[in-house]
N, C-alpha and C. Protein backbone atom coordinates (compact mmCIF):
# COMPACT_ATOMS: atom_id res chain seq x y z
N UNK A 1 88.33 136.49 107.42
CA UNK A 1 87.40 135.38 107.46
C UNK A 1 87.03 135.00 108.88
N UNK A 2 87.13 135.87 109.65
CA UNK A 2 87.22 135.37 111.09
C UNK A 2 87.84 134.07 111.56
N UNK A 3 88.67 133.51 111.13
CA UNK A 3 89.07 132.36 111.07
C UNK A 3 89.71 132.18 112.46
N UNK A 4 89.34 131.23 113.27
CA UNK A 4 89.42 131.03 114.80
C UNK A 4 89.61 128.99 114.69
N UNK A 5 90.88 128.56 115.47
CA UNK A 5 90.99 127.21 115.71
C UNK A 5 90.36 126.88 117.12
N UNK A 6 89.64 126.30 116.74
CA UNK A 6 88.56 125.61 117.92
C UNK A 6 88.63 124.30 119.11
N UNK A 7 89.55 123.46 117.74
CA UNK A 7 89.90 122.29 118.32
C UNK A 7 91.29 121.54 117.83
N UNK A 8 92.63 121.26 118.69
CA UNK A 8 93.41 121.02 117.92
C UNK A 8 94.46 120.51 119.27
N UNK A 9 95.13 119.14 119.01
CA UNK A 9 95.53 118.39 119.98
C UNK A 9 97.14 118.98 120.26
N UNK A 10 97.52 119.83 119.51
CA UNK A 10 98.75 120.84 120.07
C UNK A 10 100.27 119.89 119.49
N UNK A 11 100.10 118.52 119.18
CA UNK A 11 101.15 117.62 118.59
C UNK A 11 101.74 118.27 117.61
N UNK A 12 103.28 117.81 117.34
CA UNK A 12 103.60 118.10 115.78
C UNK A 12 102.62 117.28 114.93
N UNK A 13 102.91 118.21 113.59
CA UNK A 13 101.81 117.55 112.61
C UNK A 13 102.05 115.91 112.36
N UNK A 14 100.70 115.24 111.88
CA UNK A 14 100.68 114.02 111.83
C UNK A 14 99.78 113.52 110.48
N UNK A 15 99.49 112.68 109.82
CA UNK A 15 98.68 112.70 109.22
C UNK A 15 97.39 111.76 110.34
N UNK A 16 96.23 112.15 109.75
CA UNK A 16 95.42 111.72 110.42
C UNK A 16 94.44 112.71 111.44
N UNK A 17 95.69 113.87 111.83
CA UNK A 17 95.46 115.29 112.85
C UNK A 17 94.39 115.79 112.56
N UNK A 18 93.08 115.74 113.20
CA UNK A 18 91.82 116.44 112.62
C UNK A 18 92.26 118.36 113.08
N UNK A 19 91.48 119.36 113.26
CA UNK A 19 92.12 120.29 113.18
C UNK A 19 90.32 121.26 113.02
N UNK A 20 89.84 121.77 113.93
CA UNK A 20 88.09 122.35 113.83
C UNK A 20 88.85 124.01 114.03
N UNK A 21 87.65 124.51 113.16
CA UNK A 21 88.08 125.95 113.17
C UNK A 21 86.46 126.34 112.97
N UNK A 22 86.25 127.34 113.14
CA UNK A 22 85.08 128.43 113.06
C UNK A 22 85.55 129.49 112.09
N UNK A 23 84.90 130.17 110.94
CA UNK A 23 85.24 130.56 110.01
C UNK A 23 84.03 131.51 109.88
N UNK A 24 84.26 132.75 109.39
CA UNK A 24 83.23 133.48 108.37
C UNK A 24 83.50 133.98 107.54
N UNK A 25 83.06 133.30 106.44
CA UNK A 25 83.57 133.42 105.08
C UNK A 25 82.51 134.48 104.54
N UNK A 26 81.35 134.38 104.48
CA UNK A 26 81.03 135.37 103.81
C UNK A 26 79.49 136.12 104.88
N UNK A 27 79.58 137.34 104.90
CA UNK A 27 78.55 138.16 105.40
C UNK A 27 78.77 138.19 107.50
N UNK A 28 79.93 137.60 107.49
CA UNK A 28 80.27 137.79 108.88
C UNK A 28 79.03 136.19 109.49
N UNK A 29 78.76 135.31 108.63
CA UNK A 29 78.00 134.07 109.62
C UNK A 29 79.06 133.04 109.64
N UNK A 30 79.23 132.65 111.24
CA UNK A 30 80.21 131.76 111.49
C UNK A 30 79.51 130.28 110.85
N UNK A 31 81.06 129.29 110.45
CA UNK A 31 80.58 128.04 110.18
C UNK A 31 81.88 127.24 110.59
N UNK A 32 81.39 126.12 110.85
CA UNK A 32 82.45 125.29 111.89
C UNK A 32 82.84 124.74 110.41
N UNK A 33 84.51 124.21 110.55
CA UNK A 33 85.10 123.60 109.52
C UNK A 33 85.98 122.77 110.06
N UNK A 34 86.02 121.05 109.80
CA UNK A 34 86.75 120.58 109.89
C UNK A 34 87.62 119.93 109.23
N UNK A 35 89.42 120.20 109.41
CA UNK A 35 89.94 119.54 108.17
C UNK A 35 91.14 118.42 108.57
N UNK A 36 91.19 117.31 107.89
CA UNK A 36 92.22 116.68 108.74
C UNK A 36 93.42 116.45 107.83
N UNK A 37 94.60 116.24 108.65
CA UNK A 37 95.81 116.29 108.08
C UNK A 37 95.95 115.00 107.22
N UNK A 38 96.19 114.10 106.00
CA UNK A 38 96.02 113.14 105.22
C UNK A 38 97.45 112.77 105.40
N UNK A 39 98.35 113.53 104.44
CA UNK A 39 99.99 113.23 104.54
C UNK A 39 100.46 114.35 105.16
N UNK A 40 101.95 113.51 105.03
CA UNK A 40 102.87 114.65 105.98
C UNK A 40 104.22 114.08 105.41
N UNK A 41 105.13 114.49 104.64
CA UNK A 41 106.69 114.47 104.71
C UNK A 41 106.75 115.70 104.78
N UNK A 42 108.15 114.84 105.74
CA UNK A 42 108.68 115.84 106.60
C UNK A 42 109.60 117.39 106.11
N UNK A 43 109.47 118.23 105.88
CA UNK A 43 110.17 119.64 105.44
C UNK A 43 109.92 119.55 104.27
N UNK A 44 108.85 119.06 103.79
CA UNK A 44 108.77 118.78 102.06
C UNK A 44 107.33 119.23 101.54
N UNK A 45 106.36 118.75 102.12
CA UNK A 45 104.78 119.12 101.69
C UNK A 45 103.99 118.74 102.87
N UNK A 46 102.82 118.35 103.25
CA UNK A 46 102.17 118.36 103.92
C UNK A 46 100.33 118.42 103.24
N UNK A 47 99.18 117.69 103.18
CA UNK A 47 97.99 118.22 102.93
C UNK A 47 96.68 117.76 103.62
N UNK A 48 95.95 119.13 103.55
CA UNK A 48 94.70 119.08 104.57
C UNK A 48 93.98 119.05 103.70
N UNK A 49 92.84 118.11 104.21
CA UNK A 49 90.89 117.88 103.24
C UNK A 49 90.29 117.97 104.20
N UNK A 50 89.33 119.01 103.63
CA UNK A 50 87.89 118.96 104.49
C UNK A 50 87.07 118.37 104.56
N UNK A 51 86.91 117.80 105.81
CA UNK A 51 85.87 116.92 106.31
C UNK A 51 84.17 117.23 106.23
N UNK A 52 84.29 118.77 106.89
CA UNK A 52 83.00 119.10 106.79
C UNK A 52 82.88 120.33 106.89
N UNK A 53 82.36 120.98 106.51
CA UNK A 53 82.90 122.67 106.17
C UNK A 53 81.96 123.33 104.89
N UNK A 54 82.56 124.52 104.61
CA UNK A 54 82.04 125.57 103.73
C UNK A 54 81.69 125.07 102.06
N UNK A 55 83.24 123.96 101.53
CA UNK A 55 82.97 123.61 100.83
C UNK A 55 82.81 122.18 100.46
N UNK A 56 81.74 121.91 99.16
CA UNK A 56 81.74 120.89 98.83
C UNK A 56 83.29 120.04 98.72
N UNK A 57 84.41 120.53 98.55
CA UNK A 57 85.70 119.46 98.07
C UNK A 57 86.64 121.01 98.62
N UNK A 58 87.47 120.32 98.96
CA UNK A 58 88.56 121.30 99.79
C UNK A 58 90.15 120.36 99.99
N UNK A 59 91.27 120.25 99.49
CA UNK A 59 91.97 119.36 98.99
C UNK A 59 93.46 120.49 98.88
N UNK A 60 94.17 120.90 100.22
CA UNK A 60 94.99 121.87 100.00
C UNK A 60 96.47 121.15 100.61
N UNK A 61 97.18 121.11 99.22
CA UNK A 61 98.58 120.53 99.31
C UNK A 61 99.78 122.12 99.24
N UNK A 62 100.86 121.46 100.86
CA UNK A 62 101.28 122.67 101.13
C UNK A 62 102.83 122.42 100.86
N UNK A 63 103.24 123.07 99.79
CA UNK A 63 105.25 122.35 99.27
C UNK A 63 106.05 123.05 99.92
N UNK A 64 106.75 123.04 100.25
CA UNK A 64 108.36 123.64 101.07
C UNK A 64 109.43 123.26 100.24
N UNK A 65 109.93 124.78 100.11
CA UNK A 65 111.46 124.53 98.97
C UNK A 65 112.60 125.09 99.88
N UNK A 66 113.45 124.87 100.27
CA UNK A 66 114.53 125.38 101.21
C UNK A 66 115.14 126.35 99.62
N UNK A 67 115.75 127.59 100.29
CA UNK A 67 116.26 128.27 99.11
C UNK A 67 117.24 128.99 100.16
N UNK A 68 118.39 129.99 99.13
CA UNK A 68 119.40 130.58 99.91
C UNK A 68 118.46 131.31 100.82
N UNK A 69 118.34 132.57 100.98
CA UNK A 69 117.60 133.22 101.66
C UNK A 69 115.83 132.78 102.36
N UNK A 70 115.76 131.98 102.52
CA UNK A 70 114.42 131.79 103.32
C UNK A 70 114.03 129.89 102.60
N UNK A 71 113.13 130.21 102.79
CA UNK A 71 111.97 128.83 102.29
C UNK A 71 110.86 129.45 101.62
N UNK A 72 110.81 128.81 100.34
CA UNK A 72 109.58 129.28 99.44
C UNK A 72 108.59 128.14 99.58
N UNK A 73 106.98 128.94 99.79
CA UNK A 73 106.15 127.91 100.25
C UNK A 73 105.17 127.96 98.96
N UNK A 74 104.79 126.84 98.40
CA UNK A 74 103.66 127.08 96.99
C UNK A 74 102.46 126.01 97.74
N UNK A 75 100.84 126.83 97.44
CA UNK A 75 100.49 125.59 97.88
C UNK A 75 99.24 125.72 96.25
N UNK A 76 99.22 124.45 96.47
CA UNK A 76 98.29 124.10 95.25
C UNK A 76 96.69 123.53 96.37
N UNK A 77 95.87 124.49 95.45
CA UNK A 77 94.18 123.76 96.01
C UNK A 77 93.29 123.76 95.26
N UNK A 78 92.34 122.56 95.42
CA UNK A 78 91.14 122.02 94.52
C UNK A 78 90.06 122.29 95.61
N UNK A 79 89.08 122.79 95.04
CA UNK A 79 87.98 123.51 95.78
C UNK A 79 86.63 123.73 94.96
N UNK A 80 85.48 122.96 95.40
CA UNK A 80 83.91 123.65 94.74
C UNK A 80 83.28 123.57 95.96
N UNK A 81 82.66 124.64 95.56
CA UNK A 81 81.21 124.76 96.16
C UNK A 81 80.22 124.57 96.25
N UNK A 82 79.51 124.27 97.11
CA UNK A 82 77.62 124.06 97.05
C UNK A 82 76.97 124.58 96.31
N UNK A 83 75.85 124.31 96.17
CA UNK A 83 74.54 124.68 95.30
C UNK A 83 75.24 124.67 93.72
N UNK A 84 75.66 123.99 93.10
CA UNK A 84 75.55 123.96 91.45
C UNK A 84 76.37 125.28 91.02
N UNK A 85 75.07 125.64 90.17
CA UNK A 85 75.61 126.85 89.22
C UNK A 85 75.40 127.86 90.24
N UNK A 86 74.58 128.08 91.44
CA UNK A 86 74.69 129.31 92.15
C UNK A 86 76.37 129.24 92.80
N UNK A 87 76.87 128.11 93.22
CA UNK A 87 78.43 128.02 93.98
C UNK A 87 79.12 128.68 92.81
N UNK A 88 78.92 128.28 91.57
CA UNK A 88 80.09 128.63 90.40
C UNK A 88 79.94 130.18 90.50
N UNK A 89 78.92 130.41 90.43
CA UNK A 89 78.42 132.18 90.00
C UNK A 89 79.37 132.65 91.36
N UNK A 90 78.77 132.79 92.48
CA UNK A 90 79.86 132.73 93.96
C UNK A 90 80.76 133.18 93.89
N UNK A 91 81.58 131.54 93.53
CA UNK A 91 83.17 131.62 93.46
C UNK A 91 83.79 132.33 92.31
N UNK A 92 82.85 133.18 91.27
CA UNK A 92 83.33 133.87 90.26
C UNK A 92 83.25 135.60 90.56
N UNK A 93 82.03 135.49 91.37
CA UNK A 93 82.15 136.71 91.95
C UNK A 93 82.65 137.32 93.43
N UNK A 94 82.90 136.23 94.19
CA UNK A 94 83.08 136.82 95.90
C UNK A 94 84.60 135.41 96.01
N UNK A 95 84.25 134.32 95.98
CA UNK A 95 85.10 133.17 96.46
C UNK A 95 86.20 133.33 96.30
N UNK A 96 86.74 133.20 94.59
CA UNK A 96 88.04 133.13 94.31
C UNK A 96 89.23 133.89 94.60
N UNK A 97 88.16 135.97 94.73
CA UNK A 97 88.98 136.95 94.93
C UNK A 97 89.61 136.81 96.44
N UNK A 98 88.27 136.33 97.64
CA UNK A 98 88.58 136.17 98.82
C UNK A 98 89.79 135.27 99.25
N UNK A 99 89.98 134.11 98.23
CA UNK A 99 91.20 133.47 98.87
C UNK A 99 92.48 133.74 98.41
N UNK A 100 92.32 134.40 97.32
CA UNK A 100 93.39 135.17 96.44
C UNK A 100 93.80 136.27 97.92
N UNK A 101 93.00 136.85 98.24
CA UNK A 101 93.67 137.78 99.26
C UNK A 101 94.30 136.95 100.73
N UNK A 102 93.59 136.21 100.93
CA UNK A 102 93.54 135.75 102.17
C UNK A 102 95.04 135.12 101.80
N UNK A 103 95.53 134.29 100.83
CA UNK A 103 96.96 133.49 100.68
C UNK A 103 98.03 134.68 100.18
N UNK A 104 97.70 135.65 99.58
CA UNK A 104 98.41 136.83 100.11
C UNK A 104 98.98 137.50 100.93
N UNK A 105 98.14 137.61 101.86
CA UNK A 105 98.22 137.94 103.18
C UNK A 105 99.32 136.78 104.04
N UNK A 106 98.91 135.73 103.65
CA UNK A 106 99.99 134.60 104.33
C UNK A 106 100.97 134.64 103.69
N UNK A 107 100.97 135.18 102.22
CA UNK A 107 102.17 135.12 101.76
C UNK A 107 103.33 135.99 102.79
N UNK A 108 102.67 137.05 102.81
CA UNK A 108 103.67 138.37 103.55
C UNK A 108 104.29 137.94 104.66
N UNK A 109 103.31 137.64 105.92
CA UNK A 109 103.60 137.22 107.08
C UNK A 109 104.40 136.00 106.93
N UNK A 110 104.61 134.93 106.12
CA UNK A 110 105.32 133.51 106.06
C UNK A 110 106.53 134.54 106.19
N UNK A 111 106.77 135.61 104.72
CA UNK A 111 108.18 136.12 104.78
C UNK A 111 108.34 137.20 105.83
N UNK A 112 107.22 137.77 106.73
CA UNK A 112 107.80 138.37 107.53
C UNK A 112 108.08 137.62 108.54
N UNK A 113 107.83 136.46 109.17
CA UNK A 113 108.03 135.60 110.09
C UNK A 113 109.62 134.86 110.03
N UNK A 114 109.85 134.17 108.09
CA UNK A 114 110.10 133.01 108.43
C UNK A 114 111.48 133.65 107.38
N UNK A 115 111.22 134.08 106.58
CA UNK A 115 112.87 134.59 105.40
C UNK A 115 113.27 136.08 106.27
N UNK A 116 114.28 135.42 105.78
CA UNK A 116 115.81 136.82 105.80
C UNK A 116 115.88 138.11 104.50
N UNK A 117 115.89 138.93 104.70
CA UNK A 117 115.98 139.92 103.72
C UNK A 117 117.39 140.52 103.78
């Protein structure tokens, strides 16, 4: 997604933390996205909403489970898109698969970064 952070005050997280990124989501055209941090407990969840960005509603809550071997991370997100029935058609054909991969991908790296094997 080309996904690049643009603007970001370097603090531990806070709620309130706005957070600008540049993104290309689809066809390689960049679009600025801003999302700010709402809540925050501490080693427990954490969630970001978009301010202004790609989509109409963007609402991504992030859980932390301490477990023997590592930390399991689940995140739950509410998300539509612009234009009506053309966003639905979209996110049925290009959207849904794209973030399906993209939290994949974070899946791996969280456990190659952050668990013990």
């Amino acid at each position: 997604m080309g996904f690049e952070i643009t603007d970001f005050d370097e603090k531990n997280m806070y709620a309130g933390q706005i957070i600008q990124y540049k993104v290309s989501p689809l066809f390689g055209v960049k679009l600025g996205w801003m999302t700010v941090i709402t809540v925050v407990k501490e080693q427990s969840y954490f969630v970001d909403e978009q301010r202004f960005g790609p989509y109409t509603l963007w609402h991504h809550k992030h859980f932390f489970e301490e477990k023997d071997n590592g930390v399991l991370m689940t995140d739950l997100i509410h998300y539509a898109l612009p234009l009506g029935f053309i966003g639905r058609i979209m996110n049925t054909l290009v959207v849904k698969n794209k973030l399906k991969t993209i939290f994949d991908y974070r899946k791996v790296k969280v456990d190659e970064l952050f668990n013990t094997k």
